[in-house]
C-alpha atoms as a PDB file:
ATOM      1  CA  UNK A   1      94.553  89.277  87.929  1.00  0.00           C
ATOM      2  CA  UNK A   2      93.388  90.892  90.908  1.00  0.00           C
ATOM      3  CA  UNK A   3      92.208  94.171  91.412  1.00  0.00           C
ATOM      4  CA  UNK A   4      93.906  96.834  90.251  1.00  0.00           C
ATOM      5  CA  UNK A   5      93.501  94.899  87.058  1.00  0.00           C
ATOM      6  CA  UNK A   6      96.708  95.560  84.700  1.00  0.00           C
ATOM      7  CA  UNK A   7      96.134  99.160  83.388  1.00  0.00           C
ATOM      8  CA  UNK A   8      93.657 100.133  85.876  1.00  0.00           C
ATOM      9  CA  UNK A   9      94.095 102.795  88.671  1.00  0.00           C
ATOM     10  CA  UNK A  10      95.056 102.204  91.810  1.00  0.00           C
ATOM     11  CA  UNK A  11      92.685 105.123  92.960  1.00  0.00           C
ATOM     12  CA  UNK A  12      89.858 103.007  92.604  1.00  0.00           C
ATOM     13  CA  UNK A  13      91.241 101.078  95.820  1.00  0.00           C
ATOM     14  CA  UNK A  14      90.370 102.125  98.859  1.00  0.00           C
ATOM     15  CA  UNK A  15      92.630 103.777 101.470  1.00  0.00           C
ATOM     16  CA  UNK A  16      93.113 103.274 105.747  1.00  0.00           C
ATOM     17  CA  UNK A  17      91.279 105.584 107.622  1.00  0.00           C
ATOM     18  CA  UNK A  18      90.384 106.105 111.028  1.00  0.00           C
ATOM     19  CA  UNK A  19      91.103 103.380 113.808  1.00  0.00           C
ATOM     20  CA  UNK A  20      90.240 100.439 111.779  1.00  0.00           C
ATOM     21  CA  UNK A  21      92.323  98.465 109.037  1.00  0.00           C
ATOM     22  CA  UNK A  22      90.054  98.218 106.089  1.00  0.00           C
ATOM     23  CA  UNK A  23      92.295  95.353 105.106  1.00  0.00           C
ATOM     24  CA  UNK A  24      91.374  93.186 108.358  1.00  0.00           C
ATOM     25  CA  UNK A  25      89.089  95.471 109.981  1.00  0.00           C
ATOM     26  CA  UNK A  26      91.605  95.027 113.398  1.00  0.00           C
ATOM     27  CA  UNK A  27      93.370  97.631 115.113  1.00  0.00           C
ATOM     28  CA  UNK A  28      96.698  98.368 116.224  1.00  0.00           C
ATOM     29  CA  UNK A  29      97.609  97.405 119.961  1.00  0.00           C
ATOM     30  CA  UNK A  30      99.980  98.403 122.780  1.00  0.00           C
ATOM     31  CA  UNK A  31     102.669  95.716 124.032  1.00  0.00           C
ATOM     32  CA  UNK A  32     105.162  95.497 126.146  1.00  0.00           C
ATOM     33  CA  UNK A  33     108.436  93.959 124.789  1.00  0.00           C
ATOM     34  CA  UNK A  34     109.300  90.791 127.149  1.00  0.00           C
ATOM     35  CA  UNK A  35     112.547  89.714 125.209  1.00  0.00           C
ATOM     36  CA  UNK A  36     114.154  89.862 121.814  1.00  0.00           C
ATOM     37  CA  UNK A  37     114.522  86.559 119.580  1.00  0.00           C
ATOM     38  CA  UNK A  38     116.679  86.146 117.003  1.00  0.00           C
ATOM     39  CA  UNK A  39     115.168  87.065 113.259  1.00  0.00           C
ATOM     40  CA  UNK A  40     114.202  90.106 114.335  1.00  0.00           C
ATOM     41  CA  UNK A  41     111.070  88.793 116.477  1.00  0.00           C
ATOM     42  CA  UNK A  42     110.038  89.708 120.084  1.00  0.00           C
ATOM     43  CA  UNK A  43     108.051  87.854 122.854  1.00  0.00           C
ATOM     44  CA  UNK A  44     105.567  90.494 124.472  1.00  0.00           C
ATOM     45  CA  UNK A  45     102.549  91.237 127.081  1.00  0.00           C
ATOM     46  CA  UNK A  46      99.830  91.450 125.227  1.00  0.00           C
ATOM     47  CA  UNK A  47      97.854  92.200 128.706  1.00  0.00           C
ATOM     48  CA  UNK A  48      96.354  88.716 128.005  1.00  0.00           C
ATOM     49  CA  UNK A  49      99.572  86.840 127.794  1.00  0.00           C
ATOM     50  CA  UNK A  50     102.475  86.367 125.577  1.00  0.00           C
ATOM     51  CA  UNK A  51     102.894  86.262 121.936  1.00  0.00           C
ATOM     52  CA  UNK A  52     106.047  86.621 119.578  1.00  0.00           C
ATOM     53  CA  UNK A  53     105.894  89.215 116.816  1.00  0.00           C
ATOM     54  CA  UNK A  54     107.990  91.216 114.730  1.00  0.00           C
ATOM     55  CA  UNK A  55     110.304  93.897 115.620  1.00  0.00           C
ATOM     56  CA  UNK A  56     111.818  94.027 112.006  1.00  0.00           C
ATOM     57  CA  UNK A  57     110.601  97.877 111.309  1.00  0.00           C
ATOM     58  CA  UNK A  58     111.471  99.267 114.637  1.00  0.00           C
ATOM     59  CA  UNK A  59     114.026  99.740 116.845  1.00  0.00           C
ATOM     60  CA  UNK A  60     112.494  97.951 120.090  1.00  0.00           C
ATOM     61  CA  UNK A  61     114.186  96.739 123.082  1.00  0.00           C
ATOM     62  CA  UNK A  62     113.134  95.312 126.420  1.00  0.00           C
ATOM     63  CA  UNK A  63     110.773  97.300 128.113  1.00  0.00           C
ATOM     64  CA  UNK A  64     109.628  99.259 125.231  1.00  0.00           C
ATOM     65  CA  UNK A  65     105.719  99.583 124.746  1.00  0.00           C
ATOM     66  CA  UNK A  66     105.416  98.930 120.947  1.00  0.00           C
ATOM     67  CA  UNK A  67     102.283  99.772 118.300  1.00  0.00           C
ATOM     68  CA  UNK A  68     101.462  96.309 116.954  1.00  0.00           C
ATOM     69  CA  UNK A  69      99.151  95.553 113.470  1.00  0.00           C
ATOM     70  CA  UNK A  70      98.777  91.675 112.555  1.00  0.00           C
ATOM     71  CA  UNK A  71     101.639  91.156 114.606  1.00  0.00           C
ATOM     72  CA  UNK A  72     104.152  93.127 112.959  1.00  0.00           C
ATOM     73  CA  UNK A  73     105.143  95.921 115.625  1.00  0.00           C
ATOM     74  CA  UNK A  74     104.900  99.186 113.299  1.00  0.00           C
ATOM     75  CA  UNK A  75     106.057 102.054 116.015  1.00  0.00           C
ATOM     76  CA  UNK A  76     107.683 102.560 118.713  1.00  0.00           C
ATOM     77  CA  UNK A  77     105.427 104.568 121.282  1.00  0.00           C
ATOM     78  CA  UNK A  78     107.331 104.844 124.993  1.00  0.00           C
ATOM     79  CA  UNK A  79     109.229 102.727 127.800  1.00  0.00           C
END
């Protein structure tokens, strides 16, 4: 079993603060949404070229400048 064992609390985990995912230690970046794919993916400009992530827990569209984590766009944040 991995931590929290069965029966243990989960309050012994520890939580996301700050700018940096504990989890990966990465942060969040802004990207501009290049086109929509089917599956609920995107291409975008990552400022450094394209890459294709997903758009499945925001409503993006072409244009938008989108909050990506581990390439899973998590807000929408302006056009």
């Amino acid at each position: 079993m991995t931590a929290p064992e069965r029966g243990q609390s989960s309050s012994l985990l520890p939580e996301c603060t700050g700018e940096i995912c504990i989890t990966c230690s990465d942060t969040a970046v802004e990207v501009t949404v290049l086109r929509l794919l089917a599956d609920d993916l995107a291409v975008v400009d990552t400022g450094a070229g394209e890459e294709t992530v997903s758009v499945a827990l925001v409503t993006a569209g072409v244009g938008d400048t989108i909050l990506v984590h581990a390439r899973e766009a998590i807000a929408v944040v302006g056009k």
